[in-house]
N, C-alpha and C. Protein backbone atom coordinates (compact mmCIF):
# COMPACT_ATOMS: atom_id res chain seq x y z
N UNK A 1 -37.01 -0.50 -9.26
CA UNK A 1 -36.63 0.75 -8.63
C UNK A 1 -35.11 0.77 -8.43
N UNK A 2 -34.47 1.45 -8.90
CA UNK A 2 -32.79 2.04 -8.97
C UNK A 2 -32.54 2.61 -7.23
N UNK A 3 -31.40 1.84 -6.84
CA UNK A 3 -30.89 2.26 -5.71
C UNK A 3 -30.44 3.14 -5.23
N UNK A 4 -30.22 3.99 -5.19
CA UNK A 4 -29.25 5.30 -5.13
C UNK A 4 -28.25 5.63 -3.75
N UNK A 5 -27.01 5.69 -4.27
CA UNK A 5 -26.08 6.23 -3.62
C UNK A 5 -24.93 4.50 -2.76
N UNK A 6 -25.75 3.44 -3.49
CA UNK A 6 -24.60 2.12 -2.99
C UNK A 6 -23.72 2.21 -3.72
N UNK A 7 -23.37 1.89 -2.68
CA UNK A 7 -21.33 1.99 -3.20
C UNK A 7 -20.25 2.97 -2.71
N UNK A 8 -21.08 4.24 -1.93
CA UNK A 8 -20.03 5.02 -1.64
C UNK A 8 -19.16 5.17 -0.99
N UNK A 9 -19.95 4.18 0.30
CA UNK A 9 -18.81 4.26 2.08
C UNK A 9 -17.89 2.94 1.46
N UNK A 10 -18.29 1.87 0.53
CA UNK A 10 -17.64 1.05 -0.14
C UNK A 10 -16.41 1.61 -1.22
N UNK A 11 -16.15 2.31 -1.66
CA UNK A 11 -15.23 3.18 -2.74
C UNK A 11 -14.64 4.52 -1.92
N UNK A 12 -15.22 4.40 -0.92
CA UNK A 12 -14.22 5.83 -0.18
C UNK A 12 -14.41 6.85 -0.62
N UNK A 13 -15.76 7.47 -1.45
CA UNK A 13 -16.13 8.45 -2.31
C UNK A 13 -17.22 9.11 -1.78
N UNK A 14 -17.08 8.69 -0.35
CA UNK A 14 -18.61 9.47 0.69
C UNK A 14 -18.72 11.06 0.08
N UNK A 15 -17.32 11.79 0.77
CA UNK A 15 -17.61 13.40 0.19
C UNK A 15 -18.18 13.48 -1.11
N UNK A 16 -17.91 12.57 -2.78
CA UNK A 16 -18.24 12.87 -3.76
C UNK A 16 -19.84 12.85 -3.14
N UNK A 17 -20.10 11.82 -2.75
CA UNK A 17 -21.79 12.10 -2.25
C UNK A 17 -22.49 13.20 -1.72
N UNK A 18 -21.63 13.58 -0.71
CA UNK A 18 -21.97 14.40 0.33
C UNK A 18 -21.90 15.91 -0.08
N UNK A 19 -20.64 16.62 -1.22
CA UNK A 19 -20.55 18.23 -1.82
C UNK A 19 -20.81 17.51 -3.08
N UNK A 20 -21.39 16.58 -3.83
CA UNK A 20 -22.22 17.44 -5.64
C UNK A 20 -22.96 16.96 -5.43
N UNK A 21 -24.16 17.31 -6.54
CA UNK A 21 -25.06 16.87 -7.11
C UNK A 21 -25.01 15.35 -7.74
N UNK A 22 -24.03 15.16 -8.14
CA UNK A 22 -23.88 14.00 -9.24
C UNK A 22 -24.79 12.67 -8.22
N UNK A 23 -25.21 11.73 -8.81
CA UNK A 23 -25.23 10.67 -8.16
C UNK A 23 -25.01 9.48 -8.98
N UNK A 24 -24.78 8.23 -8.11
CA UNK A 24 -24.81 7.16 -8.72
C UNK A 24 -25.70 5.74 -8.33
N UNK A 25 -26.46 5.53 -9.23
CA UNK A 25 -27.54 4.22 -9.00
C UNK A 25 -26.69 2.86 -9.43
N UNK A 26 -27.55 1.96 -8.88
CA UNK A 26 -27.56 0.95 -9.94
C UNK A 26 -28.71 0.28 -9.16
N UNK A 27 -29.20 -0.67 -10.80
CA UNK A 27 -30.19 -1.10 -11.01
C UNK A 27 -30.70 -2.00 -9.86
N UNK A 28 -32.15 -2.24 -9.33
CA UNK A 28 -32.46 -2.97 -8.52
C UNK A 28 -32.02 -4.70 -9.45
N UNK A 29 -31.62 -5.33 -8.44
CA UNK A 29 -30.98 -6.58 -9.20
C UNK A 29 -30.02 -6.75 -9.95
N UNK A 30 -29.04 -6.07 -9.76
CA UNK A 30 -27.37 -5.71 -10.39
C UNK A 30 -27.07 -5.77 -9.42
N UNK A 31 -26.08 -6.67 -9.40
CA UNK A 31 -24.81 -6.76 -8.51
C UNK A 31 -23.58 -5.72 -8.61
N UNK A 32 -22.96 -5.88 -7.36
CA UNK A 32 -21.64 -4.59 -7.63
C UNK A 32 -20.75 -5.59 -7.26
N UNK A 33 -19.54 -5.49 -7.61
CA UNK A 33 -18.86 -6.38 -7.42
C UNK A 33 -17.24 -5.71 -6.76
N UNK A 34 -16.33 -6.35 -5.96
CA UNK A 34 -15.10 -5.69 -5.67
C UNK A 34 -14.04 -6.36 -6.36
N UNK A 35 -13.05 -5.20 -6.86
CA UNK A 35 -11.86 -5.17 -7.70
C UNK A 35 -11.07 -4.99 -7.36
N UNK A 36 -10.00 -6.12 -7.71
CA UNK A 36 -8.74 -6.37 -6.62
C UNK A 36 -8.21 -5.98 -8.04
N UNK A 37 -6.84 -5.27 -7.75
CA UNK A 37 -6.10 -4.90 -8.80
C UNK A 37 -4.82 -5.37 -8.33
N UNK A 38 -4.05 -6.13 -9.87
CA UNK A 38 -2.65 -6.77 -9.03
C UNK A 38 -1.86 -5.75 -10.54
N UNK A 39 -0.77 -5.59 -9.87
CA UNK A 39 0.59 -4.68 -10.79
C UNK A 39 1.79 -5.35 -11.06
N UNK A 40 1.89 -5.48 -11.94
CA UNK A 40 3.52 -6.29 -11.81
C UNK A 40 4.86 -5.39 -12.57
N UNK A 41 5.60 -5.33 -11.63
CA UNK A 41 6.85 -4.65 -11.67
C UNK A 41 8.11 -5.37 -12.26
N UNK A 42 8.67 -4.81 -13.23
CA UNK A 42 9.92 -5.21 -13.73
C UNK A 42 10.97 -4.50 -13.09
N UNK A 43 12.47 -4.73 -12.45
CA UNK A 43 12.78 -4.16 -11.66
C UNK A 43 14.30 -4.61 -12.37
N UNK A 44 15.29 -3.91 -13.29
CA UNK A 44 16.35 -3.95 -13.83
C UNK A 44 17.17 -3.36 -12.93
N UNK A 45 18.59 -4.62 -12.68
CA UNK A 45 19.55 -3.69 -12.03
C UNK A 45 20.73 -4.07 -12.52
N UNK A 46 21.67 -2.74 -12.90
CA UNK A 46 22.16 -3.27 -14.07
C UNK A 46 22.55 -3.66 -15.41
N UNK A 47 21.14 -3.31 -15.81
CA UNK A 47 20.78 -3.68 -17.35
C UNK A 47 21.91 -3.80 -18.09
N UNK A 48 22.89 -3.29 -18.58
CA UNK A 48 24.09 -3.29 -19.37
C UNK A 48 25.38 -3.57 -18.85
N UNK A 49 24.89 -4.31 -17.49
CA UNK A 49 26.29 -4.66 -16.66
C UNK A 49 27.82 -4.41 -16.56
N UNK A 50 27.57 -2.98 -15.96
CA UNK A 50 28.91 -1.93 -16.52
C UNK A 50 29.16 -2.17 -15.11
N UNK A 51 30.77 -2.47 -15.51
CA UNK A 51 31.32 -2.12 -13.97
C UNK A 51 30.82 -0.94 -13.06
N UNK A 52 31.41 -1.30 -11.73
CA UNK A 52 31.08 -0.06 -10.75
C UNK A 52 31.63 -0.66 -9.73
N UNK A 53 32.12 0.75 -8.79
CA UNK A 53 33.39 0.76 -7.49
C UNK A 53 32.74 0.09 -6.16
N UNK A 54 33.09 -0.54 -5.56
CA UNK A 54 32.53 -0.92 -4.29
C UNK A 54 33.20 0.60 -3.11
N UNK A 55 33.48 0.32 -2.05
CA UNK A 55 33.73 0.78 -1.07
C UNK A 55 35.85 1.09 -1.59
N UNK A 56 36.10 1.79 -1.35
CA UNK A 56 37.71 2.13 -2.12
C UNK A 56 38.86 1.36 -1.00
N UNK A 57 37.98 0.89 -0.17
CA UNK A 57 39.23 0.22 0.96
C UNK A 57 38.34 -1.20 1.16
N UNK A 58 37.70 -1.53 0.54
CA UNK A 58 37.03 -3.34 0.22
C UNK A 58 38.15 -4.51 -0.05
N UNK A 59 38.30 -5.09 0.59
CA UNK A 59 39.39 -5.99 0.39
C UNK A 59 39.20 -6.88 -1.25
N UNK A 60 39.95 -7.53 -1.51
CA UNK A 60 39.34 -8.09 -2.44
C UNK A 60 39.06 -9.54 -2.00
N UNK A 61 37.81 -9.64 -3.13
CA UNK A 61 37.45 -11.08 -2.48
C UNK A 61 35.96 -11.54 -3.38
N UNK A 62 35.03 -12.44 -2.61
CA UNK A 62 33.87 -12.82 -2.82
C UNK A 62 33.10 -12.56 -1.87
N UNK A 63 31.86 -11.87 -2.56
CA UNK A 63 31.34 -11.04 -1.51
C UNK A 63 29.30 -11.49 -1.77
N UNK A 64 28.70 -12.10 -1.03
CA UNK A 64 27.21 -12.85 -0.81
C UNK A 64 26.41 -11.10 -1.50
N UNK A 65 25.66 -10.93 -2.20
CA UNK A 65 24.92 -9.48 -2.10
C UNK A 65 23.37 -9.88 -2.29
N UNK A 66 22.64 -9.32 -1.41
CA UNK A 66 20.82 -9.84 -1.08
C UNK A 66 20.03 -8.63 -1.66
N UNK A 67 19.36 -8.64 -2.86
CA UNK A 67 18.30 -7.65 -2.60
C UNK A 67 17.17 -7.87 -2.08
N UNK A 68 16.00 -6.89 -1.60
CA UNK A 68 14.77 -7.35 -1.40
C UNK A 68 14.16 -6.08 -1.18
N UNK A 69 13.04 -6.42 -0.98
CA UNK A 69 11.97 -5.22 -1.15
C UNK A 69 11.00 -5.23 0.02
N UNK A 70 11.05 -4.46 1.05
CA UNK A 70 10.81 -4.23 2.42
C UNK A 70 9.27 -4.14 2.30
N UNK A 71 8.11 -5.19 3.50
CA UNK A 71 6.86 -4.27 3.49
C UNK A 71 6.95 -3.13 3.25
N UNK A 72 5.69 -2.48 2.74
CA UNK A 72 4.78 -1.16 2.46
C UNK A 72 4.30 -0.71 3.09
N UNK A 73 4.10 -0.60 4.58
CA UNK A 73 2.43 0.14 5.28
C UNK A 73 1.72 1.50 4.55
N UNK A 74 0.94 0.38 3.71
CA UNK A 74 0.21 2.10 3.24
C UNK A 74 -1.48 2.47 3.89
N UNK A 75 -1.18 2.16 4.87
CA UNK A 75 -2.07 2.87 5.97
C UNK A 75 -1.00 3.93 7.11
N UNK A 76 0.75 4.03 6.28
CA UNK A 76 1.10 4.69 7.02
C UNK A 76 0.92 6.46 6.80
N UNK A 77 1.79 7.18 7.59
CA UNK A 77 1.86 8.84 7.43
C UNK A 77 1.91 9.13 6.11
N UNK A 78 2.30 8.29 5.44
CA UNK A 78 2.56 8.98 3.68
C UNK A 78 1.04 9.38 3.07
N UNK A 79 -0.02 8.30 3.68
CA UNK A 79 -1.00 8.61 3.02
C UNK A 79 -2.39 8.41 3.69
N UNK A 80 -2.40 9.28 5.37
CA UNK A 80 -3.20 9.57 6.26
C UNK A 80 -3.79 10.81 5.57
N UNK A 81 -2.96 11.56 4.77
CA UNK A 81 -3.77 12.88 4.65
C UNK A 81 -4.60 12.62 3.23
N UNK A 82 -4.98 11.31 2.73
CA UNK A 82 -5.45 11.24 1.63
C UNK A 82 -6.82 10.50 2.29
N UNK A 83 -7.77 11.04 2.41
CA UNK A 83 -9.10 10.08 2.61
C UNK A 83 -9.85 9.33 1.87
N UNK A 84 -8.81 7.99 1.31
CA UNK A 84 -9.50 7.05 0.50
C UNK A 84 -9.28 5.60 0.76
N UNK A 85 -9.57 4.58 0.22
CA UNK A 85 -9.21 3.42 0.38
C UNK A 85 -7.75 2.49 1.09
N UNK A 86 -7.10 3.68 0.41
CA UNK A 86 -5.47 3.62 0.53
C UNK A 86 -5.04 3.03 2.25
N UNK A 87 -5.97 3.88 3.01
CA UNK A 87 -5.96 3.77 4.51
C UNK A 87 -6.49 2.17 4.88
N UNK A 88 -7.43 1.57 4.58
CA UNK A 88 -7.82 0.59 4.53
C UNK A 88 -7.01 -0.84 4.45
N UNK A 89 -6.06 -0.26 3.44
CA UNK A 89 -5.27 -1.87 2.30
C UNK A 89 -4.67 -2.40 3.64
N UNK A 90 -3.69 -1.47 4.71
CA UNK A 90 -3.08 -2.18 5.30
C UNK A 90 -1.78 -2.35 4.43
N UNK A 91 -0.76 -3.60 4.94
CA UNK A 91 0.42 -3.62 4.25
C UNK A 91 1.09 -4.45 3.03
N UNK A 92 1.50 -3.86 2.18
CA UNK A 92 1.61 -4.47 1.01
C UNK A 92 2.82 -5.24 1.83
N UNK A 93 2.81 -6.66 1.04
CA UNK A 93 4.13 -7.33 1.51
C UNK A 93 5.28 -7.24 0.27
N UNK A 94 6.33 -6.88 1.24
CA UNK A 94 7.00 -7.25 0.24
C UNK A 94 8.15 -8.64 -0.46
N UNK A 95 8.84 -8.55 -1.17
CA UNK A 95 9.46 -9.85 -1.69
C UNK A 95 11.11 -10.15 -1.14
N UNK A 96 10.90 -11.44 -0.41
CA UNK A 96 12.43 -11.51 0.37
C UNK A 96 12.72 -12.70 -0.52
N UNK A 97 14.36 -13.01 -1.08
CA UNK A 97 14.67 -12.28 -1.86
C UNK A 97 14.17 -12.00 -2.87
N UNK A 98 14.61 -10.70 -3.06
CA UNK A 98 14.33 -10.29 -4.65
C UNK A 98 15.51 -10.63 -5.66
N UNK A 99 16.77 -10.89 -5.37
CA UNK A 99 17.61 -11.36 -6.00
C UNK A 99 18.64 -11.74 -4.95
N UNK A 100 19.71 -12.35 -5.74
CA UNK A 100 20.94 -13.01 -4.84
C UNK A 100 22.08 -13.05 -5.62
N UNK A 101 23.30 -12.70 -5.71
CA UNK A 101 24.10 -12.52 -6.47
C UNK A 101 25.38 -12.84 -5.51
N UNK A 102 26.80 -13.23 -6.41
CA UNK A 102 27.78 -13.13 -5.53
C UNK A 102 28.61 -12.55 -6.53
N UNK A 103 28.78 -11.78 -6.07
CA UNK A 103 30.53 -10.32 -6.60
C UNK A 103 31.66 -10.60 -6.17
N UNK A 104 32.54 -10.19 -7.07
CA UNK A 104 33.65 -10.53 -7.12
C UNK A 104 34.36 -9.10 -7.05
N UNK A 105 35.18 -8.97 -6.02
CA UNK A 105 36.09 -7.44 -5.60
C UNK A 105 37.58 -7.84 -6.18
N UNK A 106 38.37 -6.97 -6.97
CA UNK A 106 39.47 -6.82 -7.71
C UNK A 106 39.58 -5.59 -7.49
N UNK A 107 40.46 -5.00 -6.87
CA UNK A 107 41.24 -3.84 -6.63
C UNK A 107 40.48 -3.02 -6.33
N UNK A 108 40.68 -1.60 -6.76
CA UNK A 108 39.87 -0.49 -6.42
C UNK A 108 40.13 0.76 -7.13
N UNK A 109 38.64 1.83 -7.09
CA UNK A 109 39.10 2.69 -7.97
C UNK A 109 40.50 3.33 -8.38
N UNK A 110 41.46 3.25 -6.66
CA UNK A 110 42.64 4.24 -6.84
C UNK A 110 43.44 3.11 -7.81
N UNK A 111 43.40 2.06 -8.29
CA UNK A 111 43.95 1.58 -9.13
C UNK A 111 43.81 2.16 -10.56
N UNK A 112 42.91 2.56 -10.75
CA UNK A 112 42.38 3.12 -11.91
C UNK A 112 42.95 4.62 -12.16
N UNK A 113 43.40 4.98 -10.73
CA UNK A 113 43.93 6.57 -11.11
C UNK A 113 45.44 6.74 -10.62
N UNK A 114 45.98 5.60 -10.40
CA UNK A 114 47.48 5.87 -9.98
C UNK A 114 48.42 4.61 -11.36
């Protein structure tokens, strides 16, 4: 005998249950299983490493520069008005550092225009 309707409060798809017709079974003795999905991001900065101006009154010098990529709360306001899983995840972490670099300051744009 086919189960009907597991899985929905599990997938966040109650309303699909609740306004159509459609339904979804699965077989008595089938397992359902949960799917973690991982993404991986390439994140170029830079790519063709063309100069560019710092601040026009930067002294010159050597200068420490940190990137990183701040938690996520995506159970926050961005995506309360979406009623799905999304609310659930809680917070993506994010990556401290994401890079580390040290720059080197030589003059400034008004050099370039006087």
């Amino acid at each position: 005998m086919d189960v009907p309707h597991k899985g929905y409060s599990e997938s966040g798809t109650l309303d699909s249950r609740d306004n159509f017709k459609y339904r979804e079974y699965v077989k008595e003795g089938q397992s359902m299983y949960k799917i973690t999905e991982t993404t991986e991001i390439t994140i170029k900065v830079n790519k063709d490493n063309i100069n560019f101006y710092t601040h026009a009154h930067m002294p010159d010098g050597e200068y420490y520069i940190r990137v990183w990529m701040a938690d996520i709360n995506l159970a926050s306001n961005n995506f309360t008005s979406i009623n799905n899983a999304y609310n659930l995840l809680g917070t993506l972490k994010g990556i401290v550092p994401l890079d580390e670099i040290i720059i080197t300051v030589k003059g400034s744009m008004y050099d370039d225009t006087n």
